[in-house]
N, C-alpha and C. Protein backbone atom coordinates (compact mmCIF):
# COMPACT_ATOMS: atom_id res chain seq x y z
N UNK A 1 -43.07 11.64 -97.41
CA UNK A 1 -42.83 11.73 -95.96
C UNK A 1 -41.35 11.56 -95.70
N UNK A 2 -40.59 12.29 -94.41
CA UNK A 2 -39.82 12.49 -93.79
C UNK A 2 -39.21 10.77 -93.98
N UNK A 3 -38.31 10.50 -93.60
CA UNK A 3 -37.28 9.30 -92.84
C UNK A 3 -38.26 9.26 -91.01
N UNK A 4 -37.73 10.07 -90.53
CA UNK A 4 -38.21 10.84 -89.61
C UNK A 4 -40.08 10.18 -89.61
N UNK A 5 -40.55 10.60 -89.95
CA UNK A 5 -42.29 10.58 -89.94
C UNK A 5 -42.31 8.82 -90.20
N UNK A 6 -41.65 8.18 -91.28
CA UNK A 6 -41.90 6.51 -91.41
C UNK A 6 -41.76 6.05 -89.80
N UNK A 7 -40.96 6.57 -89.20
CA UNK A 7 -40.44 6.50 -87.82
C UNK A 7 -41.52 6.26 -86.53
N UNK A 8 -41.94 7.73 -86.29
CA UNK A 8 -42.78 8.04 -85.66
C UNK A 8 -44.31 7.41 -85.98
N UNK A 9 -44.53 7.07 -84.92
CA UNK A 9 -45.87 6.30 -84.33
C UNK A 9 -46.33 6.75 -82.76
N UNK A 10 -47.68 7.27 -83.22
CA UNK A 10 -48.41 7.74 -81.44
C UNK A 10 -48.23 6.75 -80.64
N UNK A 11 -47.53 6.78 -79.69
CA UNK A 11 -47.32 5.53 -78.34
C UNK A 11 -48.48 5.71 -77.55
N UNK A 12 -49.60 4.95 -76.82
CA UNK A 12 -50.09 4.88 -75.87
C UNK A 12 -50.05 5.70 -74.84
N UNK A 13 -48.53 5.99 -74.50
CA UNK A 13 -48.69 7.59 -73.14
C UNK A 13 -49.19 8.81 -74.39
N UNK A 14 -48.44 9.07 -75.44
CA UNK A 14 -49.36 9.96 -76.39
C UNK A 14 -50.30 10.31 -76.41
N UNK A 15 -51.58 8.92 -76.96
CA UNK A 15 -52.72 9.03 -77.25
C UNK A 15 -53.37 9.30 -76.51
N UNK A 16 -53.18 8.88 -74.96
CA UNK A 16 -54.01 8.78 -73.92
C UNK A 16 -53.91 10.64 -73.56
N UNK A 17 -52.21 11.15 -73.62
CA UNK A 17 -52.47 12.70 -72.94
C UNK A 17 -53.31 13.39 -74.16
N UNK A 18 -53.60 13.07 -75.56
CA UNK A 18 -54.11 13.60 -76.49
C UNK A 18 -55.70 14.03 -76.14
N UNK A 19 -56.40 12.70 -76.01
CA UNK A 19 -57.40 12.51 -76.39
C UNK A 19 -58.00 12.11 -74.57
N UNK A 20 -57.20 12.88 -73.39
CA UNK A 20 -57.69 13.19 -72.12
C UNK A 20 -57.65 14.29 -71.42
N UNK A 21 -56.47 15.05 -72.09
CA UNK A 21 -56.24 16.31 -71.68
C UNK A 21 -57.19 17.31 -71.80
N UNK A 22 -57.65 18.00 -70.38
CA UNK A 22 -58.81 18.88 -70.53
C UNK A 22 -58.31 20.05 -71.20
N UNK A 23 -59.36 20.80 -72.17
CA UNK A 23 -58.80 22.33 -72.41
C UNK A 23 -58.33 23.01 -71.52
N UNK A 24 -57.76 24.03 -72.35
CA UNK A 24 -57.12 25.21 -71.62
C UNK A 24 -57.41 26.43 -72.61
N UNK A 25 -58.22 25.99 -73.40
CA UNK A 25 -58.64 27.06 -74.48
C UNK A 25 -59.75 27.21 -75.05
N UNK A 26 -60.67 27.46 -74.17
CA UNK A 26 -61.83 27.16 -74.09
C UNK A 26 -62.54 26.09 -75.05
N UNK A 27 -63.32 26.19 -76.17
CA UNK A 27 -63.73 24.59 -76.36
C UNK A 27 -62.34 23.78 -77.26
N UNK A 28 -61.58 24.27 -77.30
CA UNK A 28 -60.24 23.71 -77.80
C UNK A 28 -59.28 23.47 -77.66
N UNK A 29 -59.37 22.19 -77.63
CA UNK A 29 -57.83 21.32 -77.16
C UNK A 29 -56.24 21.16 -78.06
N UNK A 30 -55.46 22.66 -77.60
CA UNK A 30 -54.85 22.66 -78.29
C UNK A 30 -53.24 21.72 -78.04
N UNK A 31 -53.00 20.95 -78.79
CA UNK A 31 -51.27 19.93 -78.48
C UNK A 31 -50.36 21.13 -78.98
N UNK A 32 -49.48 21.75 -78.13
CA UNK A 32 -48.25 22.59 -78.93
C UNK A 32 -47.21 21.58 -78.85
N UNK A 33 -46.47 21.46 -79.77
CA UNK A 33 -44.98 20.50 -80.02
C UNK A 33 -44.32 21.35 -80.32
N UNK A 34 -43.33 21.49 -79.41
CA UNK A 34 -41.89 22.26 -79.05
C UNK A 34 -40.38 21.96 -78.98
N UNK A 35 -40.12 22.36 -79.26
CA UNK A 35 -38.22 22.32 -79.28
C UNK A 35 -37.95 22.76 -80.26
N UNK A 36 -36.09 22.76 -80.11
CA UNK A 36 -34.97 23.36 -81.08
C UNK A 36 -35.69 23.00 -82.21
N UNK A 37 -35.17 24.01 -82.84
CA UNK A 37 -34.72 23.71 -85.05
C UNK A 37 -34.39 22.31 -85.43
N UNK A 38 -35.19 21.51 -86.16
CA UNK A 38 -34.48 20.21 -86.42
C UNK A 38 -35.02 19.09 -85.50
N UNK A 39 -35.38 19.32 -84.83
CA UNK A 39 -35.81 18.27 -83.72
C UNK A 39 -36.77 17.26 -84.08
N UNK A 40 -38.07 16.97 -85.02
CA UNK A 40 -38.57 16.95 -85.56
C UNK A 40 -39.83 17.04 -85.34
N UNK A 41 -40.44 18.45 -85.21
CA UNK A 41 -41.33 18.99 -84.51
C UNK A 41 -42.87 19.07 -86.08
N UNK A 42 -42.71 19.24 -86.87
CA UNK A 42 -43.37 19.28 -87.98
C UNK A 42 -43.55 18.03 -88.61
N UNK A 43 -42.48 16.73 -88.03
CA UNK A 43 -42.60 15.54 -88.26
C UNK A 43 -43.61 15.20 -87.74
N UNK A 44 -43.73 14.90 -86.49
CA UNK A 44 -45.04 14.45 -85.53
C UNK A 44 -46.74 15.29 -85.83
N UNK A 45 -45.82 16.36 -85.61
CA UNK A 45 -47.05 17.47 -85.48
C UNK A 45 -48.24 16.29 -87.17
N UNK A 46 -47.65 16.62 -88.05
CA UNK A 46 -48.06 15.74 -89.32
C UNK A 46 -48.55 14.60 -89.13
N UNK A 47 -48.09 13.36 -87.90
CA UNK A 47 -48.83 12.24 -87.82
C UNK A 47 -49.87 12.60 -87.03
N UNK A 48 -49.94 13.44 -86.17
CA UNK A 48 -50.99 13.82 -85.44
C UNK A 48 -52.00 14.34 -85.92
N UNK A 49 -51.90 14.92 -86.97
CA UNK A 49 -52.50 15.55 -87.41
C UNK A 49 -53.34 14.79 -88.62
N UNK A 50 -52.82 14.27 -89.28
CA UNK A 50 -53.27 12.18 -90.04
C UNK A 50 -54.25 11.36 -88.83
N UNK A 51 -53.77 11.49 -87.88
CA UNK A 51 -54.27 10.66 -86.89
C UNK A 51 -55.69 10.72 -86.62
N UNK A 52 -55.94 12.33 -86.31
CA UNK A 52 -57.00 13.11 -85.69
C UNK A 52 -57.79 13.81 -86.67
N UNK A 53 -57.32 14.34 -87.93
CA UNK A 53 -58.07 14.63 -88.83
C UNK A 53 -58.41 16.08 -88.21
N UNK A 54 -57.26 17.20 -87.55
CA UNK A 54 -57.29 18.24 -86.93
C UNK A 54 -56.31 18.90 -87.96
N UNK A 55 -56.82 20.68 -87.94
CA UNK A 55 -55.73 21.40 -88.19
C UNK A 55 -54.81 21.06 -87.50
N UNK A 56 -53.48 22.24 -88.51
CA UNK A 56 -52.19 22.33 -87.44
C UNK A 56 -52.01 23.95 -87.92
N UNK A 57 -51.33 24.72 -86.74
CA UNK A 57 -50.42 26.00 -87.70
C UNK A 57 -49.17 25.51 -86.90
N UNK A 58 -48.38 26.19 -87.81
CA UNK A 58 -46.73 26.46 -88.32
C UNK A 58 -46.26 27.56 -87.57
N UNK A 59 -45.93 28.04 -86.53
CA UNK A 59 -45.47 28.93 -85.59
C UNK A 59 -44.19 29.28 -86.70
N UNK A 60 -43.85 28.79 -87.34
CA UNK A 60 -42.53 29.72 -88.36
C UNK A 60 -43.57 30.58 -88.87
N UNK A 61 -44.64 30.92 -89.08
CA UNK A 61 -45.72 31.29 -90.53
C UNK A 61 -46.28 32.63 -89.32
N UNK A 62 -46.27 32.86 -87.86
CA UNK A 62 -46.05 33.92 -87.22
C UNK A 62 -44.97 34.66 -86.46
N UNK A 63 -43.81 34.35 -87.23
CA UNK A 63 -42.18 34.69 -86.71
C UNK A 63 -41.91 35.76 -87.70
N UNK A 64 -41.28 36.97 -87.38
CA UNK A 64 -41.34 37.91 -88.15
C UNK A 64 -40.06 38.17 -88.68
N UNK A 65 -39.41 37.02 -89.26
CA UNK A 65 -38.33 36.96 -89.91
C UNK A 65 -37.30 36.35 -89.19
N UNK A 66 -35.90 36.48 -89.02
CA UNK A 66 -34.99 35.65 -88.97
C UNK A 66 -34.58 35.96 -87.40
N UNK A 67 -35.00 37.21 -87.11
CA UNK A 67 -34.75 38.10 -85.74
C UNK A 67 -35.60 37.84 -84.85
N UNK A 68 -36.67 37.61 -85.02
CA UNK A 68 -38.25 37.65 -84.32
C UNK A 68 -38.69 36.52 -83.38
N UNK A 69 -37.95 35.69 -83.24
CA UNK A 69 -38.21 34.22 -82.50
C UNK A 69 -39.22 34.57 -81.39
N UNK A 70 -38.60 35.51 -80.45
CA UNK A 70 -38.93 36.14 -79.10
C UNK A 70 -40.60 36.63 -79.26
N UNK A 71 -40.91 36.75 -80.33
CA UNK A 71 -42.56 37.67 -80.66
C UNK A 71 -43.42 36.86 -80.70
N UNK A 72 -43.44 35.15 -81.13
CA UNK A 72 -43.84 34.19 -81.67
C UNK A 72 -45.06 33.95 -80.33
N UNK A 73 -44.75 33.99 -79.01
CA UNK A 73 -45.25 33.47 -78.15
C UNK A 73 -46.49 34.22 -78.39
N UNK A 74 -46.35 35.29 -78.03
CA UNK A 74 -47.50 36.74 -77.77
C UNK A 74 -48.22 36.55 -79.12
N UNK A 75 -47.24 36.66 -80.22
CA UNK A 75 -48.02 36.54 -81.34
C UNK A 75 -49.46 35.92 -82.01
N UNK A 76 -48.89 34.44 -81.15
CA UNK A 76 -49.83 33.49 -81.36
C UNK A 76 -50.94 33.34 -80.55
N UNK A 77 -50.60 34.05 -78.74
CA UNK A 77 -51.83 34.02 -78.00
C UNK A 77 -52.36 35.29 -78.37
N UNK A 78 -51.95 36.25 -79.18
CA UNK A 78 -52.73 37.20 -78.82
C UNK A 78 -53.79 37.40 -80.15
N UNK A 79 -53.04 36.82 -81.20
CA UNK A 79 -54.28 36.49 -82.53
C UNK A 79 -54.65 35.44 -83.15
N UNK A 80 -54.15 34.21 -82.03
CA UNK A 80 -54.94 33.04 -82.53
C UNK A 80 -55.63 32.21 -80.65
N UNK A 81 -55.10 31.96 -80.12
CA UNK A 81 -54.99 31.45 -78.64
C UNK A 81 -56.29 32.22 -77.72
N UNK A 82 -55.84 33.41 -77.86
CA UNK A 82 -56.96 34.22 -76.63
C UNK A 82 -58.17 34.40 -77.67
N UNK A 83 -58.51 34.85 -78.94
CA UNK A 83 -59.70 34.55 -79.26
C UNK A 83 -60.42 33.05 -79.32
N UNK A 84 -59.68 32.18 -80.07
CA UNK A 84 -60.36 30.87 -79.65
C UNK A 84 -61.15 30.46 -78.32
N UNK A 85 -60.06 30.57 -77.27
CA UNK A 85 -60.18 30.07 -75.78
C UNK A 85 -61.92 31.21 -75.75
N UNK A 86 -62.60 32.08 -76.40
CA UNK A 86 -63.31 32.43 -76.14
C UNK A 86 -64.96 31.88 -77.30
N UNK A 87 -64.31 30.96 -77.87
CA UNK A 87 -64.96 30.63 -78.59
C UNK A 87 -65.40 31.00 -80.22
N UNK A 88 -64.50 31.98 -80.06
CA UNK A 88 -64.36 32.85 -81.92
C UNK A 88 -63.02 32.17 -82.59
N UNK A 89 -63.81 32.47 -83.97
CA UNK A 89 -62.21 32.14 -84.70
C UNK A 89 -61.23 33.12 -84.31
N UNK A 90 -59.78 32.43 -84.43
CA UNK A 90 -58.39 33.69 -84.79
C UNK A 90 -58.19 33.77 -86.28
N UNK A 91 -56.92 34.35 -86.30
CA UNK A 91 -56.30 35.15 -87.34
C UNK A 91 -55.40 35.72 -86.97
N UNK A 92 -54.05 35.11 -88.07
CA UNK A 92 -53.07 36.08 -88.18
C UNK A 92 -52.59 36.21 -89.22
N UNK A 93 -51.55 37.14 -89.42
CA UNK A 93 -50.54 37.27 -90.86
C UNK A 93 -49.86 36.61 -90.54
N UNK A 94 -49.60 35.91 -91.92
CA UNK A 94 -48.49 34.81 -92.36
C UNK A 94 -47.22 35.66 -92.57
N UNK A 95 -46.47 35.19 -91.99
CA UNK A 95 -44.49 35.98 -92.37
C UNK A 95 -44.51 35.26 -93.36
N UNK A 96 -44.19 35.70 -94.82
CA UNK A 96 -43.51 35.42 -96.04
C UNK A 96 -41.87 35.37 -96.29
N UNK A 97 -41.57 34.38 -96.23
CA UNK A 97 -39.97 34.28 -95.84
C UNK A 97 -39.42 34.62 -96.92
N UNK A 98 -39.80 34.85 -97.85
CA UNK A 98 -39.21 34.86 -99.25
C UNK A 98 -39.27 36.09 -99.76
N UNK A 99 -40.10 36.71 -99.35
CA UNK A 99 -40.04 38.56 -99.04
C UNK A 99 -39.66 39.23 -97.99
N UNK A 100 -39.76 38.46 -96.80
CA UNK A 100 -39.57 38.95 -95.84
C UNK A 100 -40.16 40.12 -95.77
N UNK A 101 -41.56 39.82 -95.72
CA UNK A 101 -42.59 40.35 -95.06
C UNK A 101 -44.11 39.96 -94.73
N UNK A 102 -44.44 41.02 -94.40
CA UNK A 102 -46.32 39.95 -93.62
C UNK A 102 -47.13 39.83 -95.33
N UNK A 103 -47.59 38.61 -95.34
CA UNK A 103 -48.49 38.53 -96.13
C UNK A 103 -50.02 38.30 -95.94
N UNK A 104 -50.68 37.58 -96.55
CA UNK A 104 -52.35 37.39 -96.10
C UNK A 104 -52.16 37.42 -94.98
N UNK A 105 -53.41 37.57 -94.26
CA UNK A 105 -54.36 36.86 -93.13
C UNK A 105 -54.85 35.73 -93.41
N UNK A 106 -54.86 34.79 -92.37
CA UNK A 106 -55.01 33.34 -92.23
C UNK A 106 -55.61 32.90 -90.83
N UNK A 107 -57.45 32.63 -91.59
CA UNK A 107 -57.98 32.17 -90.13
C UNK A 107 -57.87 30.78 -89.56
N UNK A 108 -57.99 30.92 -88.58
CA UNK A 108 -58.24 29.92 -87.97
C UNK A 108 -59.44 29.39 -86.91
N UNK A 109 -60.17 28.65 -87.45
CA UNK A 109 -61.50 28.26 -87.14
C UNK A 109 -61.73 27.72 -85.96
N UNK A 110 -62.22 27.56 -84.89
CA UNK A 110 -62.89 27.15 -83.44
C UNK A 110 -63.01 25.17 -84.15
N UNK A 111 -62.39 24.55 -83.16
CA UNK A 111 -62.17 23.59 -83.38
C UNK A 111 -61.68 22.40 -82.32
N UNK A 112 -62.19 21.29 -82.05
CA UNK A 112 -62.02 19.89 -81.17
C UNK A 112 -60.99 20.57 -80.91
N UNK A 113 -59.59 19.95 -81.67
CA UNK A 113 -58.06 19.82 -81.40
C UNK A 113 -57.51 20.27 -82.73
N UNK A 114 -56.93 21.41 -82.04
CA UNK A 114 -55.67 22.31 -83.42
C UNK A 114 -54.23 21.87 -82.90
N UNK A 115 -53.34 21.39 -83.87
CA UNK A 115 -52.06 21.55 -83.67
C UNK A 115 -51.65 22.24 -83.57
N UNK A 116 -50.40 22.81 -82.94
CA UNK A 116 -49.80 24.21 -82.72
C UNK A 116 -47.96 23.52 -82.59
N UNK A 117 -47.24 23.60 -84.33
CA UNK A 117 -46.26 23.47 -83.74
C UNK A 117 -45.22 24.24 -84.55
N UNK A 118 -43.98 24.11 -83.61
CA UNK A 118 -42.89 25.07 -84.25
C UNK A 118 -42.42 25.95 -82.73
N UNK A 119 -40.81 26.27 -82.86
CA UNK A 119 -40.39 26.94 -81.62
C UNK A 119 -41.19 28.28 -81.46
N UNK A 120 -41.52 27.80 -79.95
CA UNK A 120 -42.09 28.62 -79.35
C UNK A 120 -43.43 28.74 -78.82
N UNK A 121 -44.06 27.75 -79.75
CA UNK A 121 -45.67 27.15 -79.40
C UNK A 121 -46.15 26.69 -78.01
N UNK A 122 -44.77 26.38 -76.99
CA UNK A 122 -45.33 25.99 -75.54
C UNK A 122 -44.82 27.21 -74.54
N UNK A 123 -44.67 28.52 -75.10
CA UNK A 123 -43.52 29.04 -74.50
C UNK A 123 -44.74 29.91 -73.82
N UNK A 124 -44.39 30.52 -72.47
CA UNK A 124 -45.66 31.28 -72.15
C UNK A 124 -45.93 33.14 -73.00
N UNK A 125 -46.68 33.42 -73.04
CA UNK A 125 -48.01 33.01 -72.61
C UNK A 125 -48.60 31.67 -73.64
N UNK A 126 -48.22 31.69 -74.68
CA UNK A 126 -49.18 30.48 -75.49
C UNK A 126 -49.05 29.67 -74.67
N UNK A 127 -48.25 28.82 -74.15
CA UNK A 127 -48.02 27.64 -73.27
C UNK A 127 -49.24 27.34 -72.13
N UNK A 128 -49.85 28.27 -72.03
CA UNK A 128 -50.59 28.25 -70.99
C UNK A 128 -52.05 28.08 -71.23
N UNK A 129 -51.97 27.91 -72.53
CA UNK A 129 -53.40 27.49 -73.53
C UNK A 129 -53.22 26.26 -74.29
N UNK A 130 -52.22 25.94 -73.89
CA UNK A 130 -52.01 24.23 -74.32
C UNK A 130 -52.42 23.13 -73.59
N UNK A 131 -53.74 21.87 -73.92
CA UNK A 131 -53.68 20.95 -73.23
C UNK A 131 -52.62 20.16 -73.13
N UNK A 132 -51.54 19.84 -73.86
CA UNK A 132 -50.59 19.16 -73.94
C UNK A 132 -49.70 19.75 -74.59
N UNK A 133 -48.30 19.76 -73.57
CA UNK A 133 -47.14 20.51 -74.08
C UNK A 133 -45.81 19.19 -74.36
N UNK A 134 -46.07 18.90 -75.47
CA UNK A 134 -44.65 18.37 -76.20
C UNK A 134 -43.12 18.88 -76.38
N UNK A 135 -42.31 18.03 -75.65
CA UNK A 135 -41.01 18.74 -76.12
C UNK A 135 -39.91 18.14 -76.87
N UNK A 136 -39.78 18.45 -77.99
CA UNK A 136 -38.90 17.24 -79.09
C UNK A 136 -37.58 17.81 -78.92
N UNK A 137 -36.55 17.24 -78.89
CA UNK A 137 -35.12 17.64 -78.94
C UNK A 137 -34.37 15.67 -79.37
N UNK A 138 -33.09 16.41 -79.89
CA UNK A 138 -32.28 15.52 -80.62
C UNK A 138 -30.85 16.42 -80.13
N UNK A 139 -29.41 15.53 -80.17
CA UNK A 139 -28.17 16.24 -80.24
C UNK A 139 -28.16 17.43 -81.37
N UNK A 140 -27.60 18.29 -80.85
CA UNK A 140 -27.70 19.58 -81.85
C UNK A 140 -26.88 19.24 -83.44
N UNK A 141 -25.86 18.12 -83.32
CA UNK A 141 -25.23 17.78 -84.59
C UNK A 141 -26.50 17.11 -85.31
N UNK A 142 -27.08 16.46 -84.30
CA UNK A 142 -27.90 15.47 -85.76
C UNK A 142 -29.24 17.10 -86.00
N UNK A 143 -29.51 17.66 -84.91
CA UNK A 143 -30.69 18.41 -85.12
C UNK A 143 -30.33 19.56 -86.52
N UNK A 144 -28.94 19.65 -86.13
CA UNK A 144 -28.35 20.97 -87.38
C UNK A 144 -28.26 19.94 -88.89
N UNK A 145 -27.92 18.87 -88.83
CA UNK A 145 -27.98 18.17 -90.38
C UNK A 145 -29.42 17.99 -90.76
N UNK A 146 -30.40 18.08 -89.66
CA UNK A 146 -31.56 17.55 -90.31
C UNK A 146 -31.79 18.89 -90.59
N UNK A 147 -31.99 20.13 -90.08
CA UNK A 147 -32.31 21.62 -90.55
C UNK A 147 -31.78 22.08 -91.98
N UNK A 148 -30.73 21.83 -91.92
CA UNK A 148 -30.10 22.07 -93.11
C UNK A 148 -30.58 21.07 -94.49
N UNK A 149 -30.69 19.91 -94.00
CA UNK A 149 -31.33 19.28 -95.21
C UNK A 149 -32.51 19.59 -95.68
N UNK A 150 -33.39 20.01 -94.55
CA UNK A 150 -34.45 20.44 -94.90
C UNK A 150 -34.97 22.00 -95.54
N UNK A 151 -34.12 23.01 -95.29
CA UNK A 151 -34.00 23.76 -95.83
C UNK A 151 -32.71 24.38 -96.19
N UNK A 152 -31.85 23.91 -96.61
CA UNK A 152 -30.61 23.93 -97.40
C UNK A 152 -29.85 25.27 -97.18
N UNK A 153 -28.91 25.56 -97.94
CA UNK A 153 -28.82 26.67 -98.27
C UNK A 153 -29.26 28.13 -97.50
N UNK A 154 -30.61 28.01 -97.89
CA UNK A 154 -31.11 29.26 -97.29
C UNK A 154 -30.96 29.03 -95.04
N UNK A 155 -30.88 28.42 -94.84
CA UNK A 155 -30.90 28.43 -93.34
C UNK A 155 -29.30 28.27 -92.73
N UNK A 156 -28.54 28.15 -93.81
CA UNK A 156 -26.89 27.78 -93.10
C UNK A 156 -26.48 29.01 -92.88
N UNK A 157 -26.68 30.15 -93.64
CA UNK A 157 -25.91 31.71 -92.66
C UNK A 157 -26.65 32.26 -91.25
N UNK A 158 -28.24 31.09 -91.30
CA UNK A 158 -28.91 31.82 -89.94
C UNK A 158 -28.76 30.63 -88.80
N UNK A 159 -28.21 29.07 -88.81
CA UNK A 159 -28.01 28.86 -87.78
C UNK A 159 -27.54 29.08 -86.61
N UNK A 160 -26.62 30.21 -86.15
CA UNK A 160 -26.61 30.07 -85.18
C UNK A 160 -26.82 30.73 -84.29
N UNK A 161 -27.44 32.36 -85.44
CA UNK A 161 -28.58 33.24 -84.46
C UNK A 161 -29.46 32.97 -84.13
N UNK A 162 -29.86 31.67 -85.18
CA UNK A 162 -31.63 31.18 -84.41
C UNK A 162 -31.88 30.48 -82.88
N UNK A 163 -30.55 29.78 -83.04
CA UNK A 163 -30.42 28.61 -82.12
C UNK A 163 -29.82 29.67 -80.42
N UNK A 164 -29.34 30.56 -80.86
CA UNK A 164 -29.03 31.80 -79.86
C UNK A 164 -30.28 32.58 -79.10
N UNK A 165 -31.33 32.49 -79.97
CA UNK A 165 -32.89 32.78 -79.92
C UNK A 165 -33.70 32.00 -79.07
N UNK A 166 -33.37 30.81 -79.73
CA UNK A 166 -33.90 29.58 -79.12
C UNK A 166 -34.01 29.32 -77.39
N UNK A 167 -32.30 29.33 -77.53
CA UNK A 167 -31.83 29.67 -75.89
C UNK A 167 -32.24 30.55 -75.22
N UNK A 168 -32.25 31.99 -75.58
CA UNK A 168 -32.78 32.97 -74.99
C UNK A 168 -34.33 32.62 -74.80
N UNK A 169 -34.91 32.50 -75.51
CA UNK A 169 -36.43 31.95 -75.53
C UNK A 169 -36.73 30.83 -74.45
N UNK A 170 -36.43 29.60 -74.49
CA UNK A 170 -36.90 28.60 -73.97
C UNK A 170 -36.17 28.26 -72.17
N UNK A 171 -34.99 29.21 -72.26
CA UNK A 171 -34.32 29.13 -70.64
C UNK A 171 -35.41 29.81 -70.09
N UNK A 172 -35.47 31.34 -69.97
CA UNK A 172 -36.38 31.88 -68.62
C UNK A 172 -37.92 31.07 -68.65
N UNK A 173 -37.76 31.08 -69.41
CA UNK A 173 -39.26 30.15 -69.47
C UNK A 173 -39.28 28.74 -69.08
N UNK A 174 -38.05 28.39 -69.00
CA UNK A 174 -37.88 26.75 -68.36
C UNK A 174 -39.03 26.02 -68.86
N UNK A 175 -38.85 26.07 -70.78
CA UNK A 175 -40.19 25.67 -71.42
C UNK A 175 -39.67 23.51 -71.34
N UNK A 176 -38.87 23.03 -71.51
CA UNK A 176 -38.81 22.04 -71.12
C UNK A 176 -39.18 21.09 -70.28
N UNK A 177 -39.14 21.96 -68.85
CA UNK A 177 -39.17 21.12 -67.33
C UNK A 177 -40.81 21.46 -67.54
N UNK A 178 -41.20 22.32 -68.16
CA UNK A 178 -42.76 22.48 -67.92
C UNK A 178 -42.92 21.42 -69.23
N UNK A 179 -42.86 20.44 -69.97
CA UNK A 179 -43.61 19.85 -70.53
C UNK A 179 -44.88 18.76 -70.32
N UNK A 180 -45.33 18.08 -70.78
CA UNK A 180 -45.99 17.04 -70.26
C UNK A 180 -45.49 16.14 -70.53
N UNK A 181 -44.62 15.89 -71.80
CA UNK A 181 -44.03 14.57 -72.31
C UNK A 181 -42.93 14.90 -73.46
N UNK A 182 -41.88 14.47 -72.87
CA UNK A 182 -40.19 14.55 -73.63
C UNK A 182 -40.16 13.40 -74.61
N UNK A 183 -39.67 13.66 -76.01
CA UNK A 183 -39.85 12.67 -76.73
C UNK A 183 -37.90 13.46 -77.23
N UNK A 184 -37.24 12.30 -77.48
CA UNK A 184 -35.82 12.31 -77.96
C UNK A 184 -35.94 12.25 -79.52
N UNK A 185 -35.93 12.33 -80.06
CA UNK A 185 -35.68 12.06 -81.72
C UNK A 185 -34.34 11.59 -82.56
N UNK A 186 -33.51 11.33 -81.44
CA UNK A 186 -32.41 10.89 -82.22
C UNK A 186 -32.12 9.39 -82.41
């Protein structure tokens, strides 16, 4: 585990929006955890997911490469989000980052509470199938050392188109001010 994850512990306003929040997806209560690169959005998502004994997906794992940020939203309501909310499993292709391209299909089963995290998971339309919208952010210096540590190398020539993405993504959507609960990470 993370530095980060020893850290993090569900607080009481948490648990309570967790485990009160009515669906928005039909029998499934989905938590999306949102914000910038680095923030530590895969940190939590992980205790929550320990906690509850619930899936999670990886919103990087429906981003269609390094360009694609903007697709992620639709992506996810339109082959995992809008079938659930009807009571069927979803499915989507996994982006293979290492080919850079689509690989398997990967279902996802009708379920209590699925995690949903990674940029873009509260952004609409998915956002709007979330019982609880999380928004993690940290200063962009500490958020860019933790990105980079975590994936090294390979992510230092794409910081600062992603984070350009990011912006474009999460302003018109004023995915922040719509959260339910701001958590700082720094």
């Amino acid at each position: 585990a993370s530095r980060l994850a020893a850290r993090v512990n569900l607080g009481a306003e948490l648990r309570t929006l967790i485990e009160t929040a009515p669906s928005r997806c039909g029998p499934v209560r989905v938590i999306a955890i949102d914000g910038p690169s680095g923030s530590g959005k895969t940190d939590l998502a992980r205790v929550i997911v320990e906690a509850y004994r619930c899936p999670m997906i990886e919103v990087e794992y429906l981003i269609p490469g390094w360009d694609g940020l903007a697709e992620a939203p639709r992506l996810l309501t339109d082959q995992v989000l809008e079938p659930l909310s009807r009571g069927v499993p979803g499915a989507y292709r996994r982006w293979d980052w290492h080919a850079n391209t689509w690989a398997e299909t990967v279902e996802v089963p009708v379920t209590e509470l699925l995690v949903v995290e990674g940029c873009g998971s509260s952004v609409r339309p998915a956002g709007d199938f979330a019982a609880v919208r999380l928004w993690l952010d940290a200063p962009a210096e500490i958020r860019r050392e933790r990105a980079l540590a975590r994936d090294g190398d390979t992510y230092l020539p794409h910081w600062t188109r992603w984070a350009r993405q990011e912006e474009a993504l999460f302003g018109p959507d004023n995915t922040p001010a719509r959260a339910d609960l701001h958590i700082c990470t720094a």
